[in-house]
C-alpha atoms as a PDB file:
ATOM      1  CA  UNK A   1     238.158 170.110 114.660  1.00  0.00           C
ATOM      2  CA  UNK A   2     238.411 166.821 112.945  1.00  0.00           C
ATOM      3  CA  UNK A   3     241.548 165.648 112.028  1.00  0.00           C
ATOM      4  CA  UNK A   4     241.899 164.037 108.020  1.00  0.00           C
ATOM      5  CA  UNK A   5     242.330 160.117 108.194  1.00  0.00           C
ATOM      6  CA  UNK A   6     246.055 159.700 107.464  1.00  0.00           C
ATOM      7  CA  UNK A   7     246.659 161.138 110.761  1.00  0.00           C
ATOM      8  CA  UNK A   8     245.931 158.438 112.381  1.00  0.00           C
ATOM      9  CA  UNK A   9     247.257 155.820 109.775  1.00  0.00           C
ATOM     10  CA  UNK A  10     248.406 152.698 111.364  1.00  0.00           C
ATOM     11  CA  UNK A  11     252.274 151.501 111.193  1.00  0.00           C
ATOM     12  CA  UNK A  12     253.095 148.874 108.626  1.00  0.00           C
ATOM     13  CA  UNK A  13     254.838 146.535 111.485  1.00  0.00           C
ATOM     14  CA  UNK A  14     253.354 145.378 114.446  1.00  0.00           C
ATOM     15  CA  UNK A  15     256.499 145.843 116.389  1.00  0.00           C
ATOM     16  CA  UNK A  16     256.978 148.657 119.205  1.00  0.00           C
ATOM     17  CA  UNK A  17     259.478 150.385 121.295  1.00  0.00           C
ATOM     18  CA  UNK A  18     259.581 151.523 124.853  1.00  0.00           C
ATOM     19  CA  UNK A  19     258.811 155.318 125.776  1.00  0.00           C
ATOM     20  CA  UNK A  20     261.092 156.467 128.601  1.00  0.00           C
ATOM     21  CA  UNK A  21     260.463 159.375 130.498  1.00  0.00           C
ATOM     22  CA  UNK A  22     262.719 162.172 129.984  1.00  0.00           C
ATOM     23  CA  UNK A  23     261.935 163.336 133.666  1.00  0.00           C
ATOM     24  CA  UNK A  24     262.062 160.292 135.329  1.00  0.00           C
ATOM     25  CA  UNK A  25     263.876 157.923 132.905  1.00  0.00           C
ATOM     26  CA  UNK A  26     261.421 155.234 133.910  1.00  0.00           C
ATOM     27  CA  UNK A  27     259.521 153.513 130.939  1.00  0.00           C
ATOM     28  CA  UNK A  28     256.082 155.167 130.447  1.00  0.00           C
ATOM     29  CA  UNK A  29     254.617 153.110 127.748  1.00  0.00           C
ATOM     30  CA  UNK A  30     255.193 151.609 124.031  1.00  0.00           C
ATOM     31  CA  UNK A  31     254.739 152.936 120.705  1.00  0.00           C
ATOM     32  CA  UNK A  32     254.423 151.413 117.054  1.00  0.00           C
ATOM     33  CA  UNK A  33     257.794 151.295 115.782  1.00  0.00           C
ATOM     34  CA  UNK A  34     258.209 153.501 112.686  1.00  0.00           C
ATOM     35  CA  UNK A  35     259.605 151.605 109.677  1.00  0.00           C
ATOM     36  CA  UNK A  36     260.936 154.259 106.132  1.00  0.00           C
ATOM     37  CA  UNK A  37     257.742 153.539 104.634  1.00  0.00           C
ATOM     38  CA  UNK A  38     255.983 155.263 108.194  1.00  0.00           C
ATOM     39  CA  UNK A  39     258.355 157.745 107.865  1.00  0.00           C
ATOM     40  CA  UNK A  40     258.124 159.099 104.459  1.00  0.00           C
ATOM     41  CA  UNK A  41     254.185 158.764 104.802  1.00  0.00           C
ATOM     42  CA  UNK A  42     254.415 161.323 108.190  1.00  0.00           C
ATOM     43  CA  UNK A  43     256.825 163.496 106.329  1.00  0.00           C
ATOM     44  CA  UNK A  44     254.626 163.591 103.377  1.00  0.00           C
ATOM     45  CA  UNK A  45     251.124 164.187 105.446  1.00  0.00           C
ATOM     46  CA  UNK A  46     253.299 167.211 107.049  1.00  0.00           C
ATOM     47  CA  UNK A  47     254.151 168.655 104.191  1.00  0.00           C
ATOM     48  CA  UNK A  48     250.753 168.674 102.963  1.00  0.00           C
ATOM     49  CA  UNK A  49     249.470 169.737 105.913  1.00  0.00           C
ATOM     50  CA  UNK A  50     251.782 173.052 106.153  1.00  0.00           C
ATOM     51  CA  UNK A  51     251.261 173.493 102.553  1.00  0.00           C
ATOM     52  CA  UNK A  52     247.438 173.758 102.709  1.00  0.00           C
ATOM     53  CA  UNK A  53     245.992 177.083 103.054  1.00  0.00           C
ATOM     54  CA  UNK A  54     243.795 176.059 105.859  1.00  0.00           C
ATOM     55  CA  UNK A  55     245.460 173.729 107.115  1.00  0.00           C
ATOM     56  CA  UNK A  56     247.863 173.711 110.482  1.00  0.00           C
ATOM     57  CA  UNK A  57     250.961 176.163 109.539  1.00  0.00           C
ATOM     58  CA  UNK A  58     247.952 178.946 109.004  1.00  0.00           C
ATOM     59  CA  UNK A  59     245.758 178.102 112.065  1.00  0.00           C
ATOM     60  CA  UNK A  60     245.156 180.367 114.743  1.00  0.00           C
ATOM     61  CA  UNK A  61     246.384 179.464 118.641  1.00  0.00           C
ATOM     62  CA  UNK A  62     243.241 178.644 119.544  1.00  0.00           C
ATOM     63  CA  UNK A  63     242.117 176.320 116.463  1.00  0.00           C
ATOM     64  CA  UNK A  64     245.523 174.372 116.947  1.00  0.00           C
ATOM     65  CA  UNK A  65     245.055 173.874 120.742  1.00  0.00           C
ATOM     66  CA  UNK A  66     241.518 172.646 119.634  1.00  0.00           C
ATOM     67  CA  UNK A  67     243.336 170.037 117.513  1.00  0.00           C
ATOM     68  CA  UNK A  68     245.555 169.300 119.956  1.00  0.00           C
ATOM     69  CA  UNK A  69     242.906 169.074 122.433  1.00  0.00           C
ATOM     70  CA  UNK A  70     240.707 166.413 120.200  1.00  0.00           C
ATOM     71  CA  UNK A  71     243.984 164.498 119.017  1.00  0.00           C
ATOM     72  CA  UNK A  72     244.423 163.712 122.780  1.00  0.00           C
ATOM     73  CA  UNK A  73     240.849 162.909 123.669  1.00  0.00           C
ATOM     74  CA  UNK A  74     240.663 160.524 120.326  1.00  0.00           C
ATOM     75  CA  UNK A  75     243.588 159.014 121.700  1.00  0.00           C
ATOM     76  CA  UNK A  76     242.987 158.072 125.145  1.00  0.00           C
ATOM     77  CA  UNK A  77     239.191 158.101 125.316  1.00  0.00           C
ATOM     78  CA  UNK A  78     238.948 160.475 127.920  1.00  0.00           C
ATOM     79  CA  UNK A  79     238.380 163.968 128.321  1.00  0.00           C
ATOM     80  CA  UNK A  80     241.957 166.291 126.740  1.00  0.00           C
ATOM     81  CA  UNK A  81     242.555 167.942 130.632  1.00  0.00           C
ATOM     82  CA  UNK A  82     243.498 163.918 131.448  1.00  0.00           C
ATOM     83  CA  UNK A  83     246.396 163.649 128.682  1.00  0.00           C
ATOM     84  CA  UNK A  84     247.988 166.719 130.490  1.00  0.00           C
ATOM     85  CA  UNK A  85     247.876 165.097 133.301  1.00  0.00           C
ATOM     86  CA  UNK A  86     248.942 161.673 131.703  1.00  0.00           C
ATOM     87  CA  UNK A  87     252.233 163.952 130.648  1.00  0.00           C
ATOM     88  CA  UNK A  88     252.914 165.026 134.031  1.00  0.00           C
ATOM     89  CA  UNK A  89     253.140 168.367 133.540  1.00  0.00           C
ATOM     90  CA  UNK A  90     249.136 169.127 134.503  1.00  0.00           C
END
């Protein structure tokens, strides 16, 4: 299921911040850091998103674990059964 542009918008900084592990409390990687502008932009694409009659609020199980799924492949460039095990809980 392809996901609409905006969710992958990039940050308007270039600046990140560590991800710790809430298992482990060791640092597992960085992320863009989220300025107001980021924010109200996520907030916004949410609300449109739960708002839309087809869009995620209204999907089945299946067609949001599909997303999911996708989202996680786009992201890492492997196959979605590697993220789970990236979050080490697969």
């Amino acid at each position: 299921m392809p996901l609409p542009r905006r969710c992958l918008a990039r940050t308007s900084t270039k600046s990140t911040i560590e991800v710790v592990s809430a298992d482990t409390e060791q640092i597992i990687g960085t992320v863009p850091e989220a300025r107001d502008t980021d924010v109200d932009l996520a907030v916004s694409s949410a609300r449109q998103a739960f708002d839309d009659p087809a869009g995620w609020a209204h999907g089945s199980p299946e067609r949001r674990a599909n997303a999911i799924e996708w989202l996680c492949a786009a992201i890492s460039g492997e196959p979605a059964n590697s993220c789970w095990r990236a979050s080490g809980k697969g």
